[in-house]
Protein backbone atom coordinates (compact mmCIF):
# COMPACT_ATOMS: atom_id res chain seq x y z
CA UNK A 1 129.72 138.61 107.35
CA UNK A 2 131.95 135.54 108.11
CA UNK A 3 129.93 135.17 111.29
CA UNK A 4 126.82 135.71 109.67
CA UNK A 5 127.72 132.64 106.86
CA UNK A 6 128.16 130.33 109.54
CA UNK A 7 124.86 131.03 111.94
CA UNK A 8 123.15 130.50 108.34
CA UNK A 9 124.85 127.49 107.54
CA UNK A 10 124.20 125.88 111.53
CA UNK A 11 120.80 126.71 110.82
CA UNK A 12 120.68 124.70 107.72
CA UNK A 13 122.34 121.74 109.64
CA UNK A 14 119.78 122.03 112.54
CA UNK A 15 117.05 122.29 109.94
CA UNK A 16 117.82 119.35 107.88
CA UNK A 17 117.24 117.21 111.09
CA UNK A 18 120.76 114.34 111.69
CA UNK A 19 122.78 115.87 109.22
CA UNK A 20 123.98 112.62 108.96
CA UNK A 21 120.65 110.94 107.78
CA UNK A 22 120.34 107.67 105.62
CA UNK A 23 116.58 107.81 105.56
CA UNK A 24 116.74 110.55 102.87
CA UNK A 25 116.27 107.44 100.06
CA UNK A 26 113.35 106.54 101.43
CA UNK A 27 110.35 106.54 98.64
CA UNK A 28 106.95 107.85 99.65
CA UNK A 29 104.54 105.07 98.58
CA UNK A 30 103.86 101.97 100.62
CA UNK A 31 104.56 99.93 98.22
CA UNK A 32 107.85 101.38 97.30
CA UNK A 33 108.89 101.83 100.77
CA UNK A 34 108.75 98.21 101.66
CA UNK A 35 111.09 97.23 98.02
CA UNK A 36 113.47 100.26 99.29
CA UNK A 37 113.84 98.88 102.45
CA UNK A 38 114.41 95.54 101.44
CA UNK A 39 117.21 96.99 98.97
CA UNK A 40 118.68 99.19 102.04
CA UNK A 41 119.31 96.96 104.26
CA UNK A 42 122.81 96.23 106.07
CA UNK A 43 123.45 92.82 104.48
CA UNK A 44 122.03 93.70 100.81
CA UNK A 45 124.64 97.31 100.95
CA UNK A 46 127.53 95.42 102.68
CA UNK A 47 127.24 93.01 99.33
CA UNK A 48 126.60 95.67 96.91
CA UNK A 49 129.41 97.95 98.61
CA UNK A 50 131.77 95.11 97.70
CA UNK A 51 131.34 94.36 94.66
CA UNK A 52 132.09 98.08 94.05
CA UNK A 53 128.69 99.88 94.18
CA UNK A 54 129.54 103.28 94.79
CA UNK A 55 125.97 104.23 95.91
CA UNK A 56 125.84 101.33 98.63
CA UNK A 57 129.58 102.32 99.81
CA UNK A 58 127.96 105.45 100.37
CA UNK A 59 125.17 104.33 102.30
CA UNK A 60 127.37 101.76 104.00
CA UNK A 61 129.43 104.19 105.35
CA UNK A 62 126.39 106.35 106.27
CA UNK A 63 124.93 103.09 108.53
CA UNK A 64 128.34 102.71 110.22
CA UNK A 65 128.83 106.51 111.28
CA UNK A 66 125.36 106.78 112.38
CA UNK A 67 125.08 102.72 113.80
CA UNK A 68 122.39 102.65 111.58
CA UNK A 69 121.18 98.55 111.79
CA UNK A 70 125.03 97.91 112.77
CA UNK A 71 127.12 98.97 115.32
CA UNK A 72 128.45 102.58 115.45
CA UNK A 73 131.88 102.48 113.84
CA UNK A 74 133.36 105.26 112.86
CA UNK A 75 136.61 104.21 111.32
CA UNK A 76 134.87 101.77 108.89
CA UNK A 77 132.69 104.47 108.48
CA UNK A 78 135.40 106.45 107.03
CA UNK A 79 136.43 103.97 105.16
CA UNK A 80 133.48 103.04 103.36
CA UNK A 81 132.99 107.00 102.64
CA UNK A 82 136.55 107.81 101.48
CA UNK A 83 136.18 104.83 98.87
CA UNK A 84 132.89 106.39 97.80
CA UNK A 85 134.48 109.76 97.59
CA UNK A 86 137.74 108.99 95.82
CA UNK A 87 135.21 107.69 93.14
CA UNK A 88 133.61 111.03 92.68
CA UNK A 89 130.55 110.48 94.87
CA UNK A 90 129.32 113.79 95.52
CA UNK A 91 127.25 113.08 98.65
CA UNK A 92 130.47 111.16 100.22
CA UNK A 93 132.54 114.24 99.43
CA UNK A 94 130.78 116.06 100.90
CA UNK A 95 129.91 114.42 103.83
CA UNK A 96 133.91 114.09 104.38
CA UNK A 97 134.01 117.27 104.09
CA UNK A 98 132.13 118.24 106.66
CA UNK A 99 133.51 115.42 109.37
CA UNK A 100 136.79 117.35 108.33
CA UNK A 101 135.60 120.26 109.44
CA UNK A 102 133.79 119.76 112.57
CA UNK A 103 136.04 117.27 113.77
CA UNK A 104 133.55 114.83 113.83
CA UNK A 105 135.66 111.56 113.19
CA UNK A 106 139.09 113.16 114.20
CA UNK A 107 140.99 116.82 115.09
CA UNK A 108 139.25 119.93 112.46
CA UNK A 109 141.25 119.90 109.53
CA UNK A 110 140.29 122.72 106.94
CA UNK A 111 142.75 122.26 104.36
CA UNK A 112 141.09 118.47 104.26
CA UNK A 113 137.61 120.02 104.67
CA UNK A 114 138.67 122.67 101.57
CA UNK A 115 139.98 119.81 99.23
CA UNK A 116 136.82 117.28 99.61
CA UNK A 117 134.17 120.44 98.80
CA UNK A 118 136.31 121.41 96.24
CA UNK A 119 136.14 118.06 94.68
CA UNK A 120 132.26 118.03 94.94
CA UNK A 121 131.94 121.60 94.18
CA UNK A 122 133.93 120.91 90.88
CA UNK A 123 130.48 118.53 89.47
CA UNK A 124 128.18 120.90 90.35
CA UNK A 125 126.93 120.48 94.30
CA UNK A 126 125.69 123.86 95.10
CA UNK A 127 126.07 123.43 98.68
CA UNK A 128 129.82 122.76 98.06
CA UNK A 129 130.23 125.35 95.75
CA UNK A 130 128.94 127.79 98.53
CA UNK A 131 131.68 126.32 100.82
CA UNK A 132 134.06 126.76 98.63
CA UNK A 133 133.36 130.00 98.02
CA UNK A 134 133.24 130.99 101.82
CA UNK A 135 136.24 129.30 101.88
CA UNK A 136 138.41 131.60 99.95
CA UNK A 137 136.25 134.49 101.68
CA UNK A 138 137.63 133.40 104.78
CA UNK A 139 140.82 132.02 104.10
CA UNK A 140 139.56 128.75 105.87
CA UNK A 141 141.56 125.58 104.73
CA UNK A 142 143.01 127.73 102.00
CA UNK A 143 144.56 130.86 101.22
CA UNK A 144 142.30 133.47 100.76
CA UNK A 145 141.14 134.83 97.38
CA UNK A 146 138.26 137.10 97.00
CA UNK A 147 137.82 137.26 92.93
CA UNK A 148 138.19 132.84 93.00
CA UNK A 149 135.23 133.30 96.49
CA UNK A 150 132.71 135.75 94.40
CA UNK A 151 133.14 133.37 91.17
CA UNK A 152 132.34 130.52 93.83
CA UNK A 153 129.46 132.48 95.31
CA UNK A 154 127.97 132.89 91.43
CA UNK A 155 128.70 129.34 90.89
CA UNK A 156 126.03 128.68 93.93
CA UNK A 157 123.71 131.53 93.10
CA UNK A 158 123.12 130.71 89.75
CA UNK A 159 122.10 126.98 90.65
CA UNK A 160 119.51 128.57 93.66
CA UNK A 161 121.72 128.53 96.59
CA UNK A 162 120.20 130.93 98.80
CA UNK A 163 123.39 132.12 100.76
CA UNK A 164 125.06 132.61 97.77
CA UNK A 165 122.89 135.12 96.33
CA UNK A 166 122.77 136.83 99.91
CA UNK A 167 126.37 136.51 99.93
CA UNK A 168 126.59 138.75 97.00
CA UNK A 169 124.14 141.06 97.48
CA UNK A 170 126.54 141.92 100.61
C-alpha cells in the first residue's frame, strides 16, 4: 500500500509536467495573456514581492528555483518561498514541502516535509491533506497514527482527492 501511494503520487508529479511550473497563471485569451505577462514579469514580482505581496513572493521564488527570466538560485529561492509560506501561502507550503522531501534544495528532511503539508493541509489543500494523511500511515516525518491518517484520508476524499478515496477503499 505504502508503495502503491507513492508510484501514484510520482505519477501525478510526472503528469503535471515541471512540478515546479510558474506558467500555471497564465490566462487563456490573447488579450489577457499579453496583460499577465506584463504583470509576471521578473522586475514587476521582484517590486511587488517587496513591498510584501505574498502572491509575487510566491512567484518570485518560483522564477529563482526554476531560473525562470533570472538566474537559477536556489537559496533566494528558498527564501522568497519560506516568506510566502510563513504567511500562510498554501502553494509555497506546499511547494516547501515537497523540496523537503525530495531533497531538492538540501538533505530529505520529513519531519520538515510533515510540518509545511500540515500547515497547508490545515486551510484546506487536498493534495496536502492526502500527504498528511500518508504521512501518519507511514510514520514518515512523524510518528505514526492510523485513526489521525484515515481522518486525513476523509479530509482529502471528501474534497475529490482521488488517492484518498482509493486509500480508503483499501
Amino acid at each position: 500500500m505504502k508503495n502503491l501511494h507513492k508510484i501514484l503520487f510520482g505519477a501525478l508529479i510526472f503528469a503535471n509536467g515541471a512540478f515546479f511550473s510558474v506558467s500555471s497563471f497564465a490566462e487563456t485569451s490573447t488579450a489577457t495573456q499579453a496583460s499577465s505577462a506584463d504583470c509576471h514579469t521578473f522586475a514587476w514580482n521582484l517590486e511587488a514581492a517587496q513591498k510584501g505581496n505574498i502572491e509575487a513572493q510566491y512567484d518570485l521564488g518560483m522564477m529563482y528555483f526554476n531560473g525562470d527570466q533570472v538566474k537559477q538560485d536556489h537559496a533566494l529561492a528558498m527564501q522568497w518561498l519560506t516568506s510566502a509560506a510563513q504567511q500562510n501561502n498554501i502553494k509555497a507550503q506546499y511547494r516547501l514541502a515537497m523540496v523537503a522531501e525530495m531533497g531538492i534544495h538540501s538533505t530529505k528532511n520529513a519531519t520538515e516535509a510533515f510540518n509545511w503539508y500540515l500547515k497547508a493541509a490545515n486551510q484546506g489543500y487536498t493534495k496536502a491533506q492526502y500527504k498528511v494523511a500518508d504521512a501518519y500511515q507511514t510514520g514518515t516525518g512523524v510518528a505514526q497514527d492510523q485513526v489521525k491518517a484515515q481522518e486525513w484520508f476523509k479530509h482529502a476524499a471528501n474534497q475529490g482527492n482521488t488517492l484518498a478515496q482509493v486509500a480508503l477503499k483499501n
